[in-house]
C-alpha atoms as a PDB file:
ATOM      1  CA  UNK A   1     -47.072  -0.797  -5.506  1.00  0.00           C
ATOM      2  CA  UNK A   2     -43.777  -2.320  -5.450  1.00  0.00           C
ATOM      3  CA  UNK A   3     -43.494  -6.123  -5.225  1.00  0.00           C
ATOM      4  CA  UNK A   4     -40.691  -8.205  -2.893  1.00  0.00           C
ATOM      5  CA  UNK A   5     -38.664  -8.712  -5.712  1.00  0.00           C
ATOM      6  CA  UNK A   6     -38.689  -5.494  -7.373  1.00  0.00           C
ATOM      7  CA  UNK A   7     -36.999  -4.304  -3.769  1.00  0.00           C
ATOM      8  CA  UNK A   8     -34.179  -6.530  -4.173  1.00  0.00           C
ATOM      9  CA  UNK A   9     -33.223  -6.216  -7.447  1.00  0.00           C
ATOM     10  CA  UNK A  10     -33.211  -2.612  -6.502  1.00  0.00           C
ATOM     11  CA  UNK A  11     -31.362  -3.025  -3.791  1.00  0.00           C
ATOM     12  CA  UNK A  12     -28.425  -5.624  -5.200  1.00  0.00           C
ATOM     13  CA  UNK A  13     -28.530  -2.578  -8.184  1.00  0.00           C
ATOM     14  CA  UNK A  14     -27.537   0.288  -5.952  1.00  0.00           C
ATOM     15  CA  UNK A  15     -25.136  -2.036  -3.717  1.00  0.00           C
ATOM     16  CA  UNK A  16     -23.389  -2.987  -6.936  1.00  0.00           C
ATOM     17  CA  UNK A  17     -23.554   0.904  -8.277  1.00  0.00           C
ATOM     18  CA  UNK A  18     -21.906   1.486  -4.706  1.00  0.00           C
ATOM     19  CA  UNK A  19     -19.500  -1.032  -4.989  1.00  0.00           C
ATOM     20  CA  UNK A  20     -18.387   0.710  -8.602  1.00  0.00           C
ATOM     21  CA  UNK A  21     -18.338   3.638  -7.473  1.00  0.00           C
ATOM     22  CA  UNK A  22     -16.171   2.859  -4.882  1.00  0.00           C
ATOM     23  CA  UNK A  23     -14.108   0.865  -6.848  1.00  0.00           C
ATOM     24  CA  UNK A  24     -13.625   3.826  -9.491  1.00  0.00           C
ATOM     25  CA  UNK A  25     -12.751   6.353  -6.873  1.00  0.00           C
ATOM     26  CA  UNK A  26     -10.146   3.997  -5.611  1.00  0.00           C
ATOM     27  CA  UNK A  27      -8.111   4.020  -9.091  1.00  0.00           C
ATOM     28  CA  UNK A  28      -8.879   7.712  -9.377  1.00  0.00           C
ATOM     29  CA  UNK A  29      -7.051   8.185  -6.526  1.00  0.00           C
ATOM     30  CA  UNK A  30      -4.074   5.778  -7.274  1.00  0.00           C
ATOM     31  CA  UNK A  31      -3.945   6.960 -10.866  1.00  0.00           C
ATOM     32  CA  UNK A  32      -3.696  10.708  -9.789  1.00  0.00           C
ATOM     33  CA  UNK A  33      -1.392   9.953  -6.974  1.00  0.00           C
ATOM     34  CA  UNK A  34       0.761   7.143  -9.079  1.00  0.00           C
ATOM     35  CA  UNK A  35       4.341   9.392  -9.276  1.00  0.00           C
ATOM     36  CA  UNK A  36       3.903   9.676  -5.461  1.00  0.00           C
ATOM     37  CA  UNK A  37       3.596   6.081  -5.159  1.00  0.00           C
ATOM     38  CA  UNK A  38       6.143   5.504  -7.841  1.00  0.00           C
ATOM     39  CA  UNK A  39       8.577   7.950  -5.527  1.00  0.00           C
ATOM     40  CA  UNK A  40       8.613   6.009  -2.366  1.00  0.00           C
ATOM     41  CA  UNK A  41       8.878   2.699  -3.682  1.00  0.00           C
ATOM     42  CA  UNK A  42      11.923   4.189  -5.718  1.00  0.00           C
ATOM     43  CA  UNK A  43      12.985   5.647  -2.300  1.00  0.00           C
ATOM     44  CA  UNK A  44      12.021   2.120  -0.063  1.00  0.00           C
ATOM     45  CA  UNK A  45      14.127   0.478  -2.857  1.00  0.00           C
ATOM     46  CA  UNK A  46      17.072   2.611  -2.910  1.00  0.00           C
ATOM     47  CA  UNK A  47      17.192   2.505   0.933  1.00  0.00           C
ATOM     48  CA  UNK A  48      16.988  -1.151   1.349  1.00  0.00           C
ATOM     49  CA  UNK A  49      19.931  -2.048  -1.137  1.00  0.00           C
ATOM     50  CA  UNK A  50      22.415   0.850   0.139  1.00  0.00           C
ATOM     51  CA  UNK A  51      21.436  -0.410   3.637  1.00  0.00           C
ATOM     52  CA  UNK A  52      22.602  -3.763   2.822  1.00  0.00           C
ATOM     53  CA  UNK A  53      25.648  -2.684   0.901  1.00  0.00           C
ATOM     54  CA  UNK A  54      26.369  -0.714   3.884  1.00  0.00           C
ATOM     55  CA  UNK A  55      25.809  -3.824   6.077  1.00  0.00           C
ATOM     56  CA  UNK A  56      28.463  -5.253   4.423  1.00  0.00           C
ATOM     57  CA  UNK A  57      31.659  -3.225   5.220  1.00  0.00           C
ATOM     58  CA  UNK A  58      33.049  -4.039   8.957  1.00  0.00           C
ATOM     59  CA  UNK A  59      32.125  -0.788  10.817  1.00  0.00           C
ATOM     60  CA  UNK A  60      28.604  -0.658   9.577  1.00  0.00           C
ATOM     61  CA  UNK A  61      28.025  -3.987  10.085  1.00  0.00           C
ATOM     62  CA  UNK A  62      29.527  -4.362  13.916  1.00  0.00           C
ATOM     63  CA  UNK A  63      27.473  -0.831  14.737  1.00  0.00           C
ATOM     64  CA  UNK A  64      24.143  -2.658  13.179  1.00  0.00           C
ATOM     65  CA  UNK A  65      24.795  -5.692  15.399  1.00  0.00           C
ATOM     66  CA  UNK A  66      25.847  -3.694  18.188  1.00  0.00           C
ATOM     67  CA  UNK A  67      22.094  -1.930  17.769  1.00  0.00           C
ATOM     68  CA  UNK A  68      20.877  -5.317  17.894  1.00  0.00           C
ATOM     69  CA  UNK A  69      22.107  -6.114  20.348  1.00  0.00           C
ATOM     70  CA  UNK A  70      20.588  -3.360  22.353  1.00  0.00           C
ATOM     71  CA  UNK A  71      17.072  -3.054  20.818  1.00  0.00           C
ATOM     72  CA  UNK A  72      16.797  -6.972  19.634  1.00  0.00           C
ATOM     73  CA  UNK A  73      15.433  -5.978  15.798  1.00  0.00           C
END
């Protein structure tokens, strides 16, 4: 016959086996899907600078305001 307290320190034990398991299927799935990851961050990165590079020269940077203008970003 189980006792009060044997049913909750099984039940904080399988919330915190849960909780790890959970846990390590999170980083399973980051570490097999890191070079993806890696890739648009490259990509997010690459964008952002030539974007503002781009911003900078005169017909680039009146057509971005002009867009502005329109869609108020």
């Amino acid at each position: 016959m189980s006792t009060p307290a044997f049913d909750f320190a099984t039940l904080v034990n399988n919330t915190l086996s849960a909780i790890g398991n959970v846990l390590s299927q999170i980083v399973t799935a980051l570490s097999d899907n890191a070079a993806v990851i890696g890739s648009i961050v490259g990509a997010i990165v690459v964008a952002g600078v030539a974007f503002s590079l781009m911003r900078r020269t005169p017909f680039i940077g009146r057509l971005v305001d002009w867009l502005g203008g329109i869609f108020r970003f």
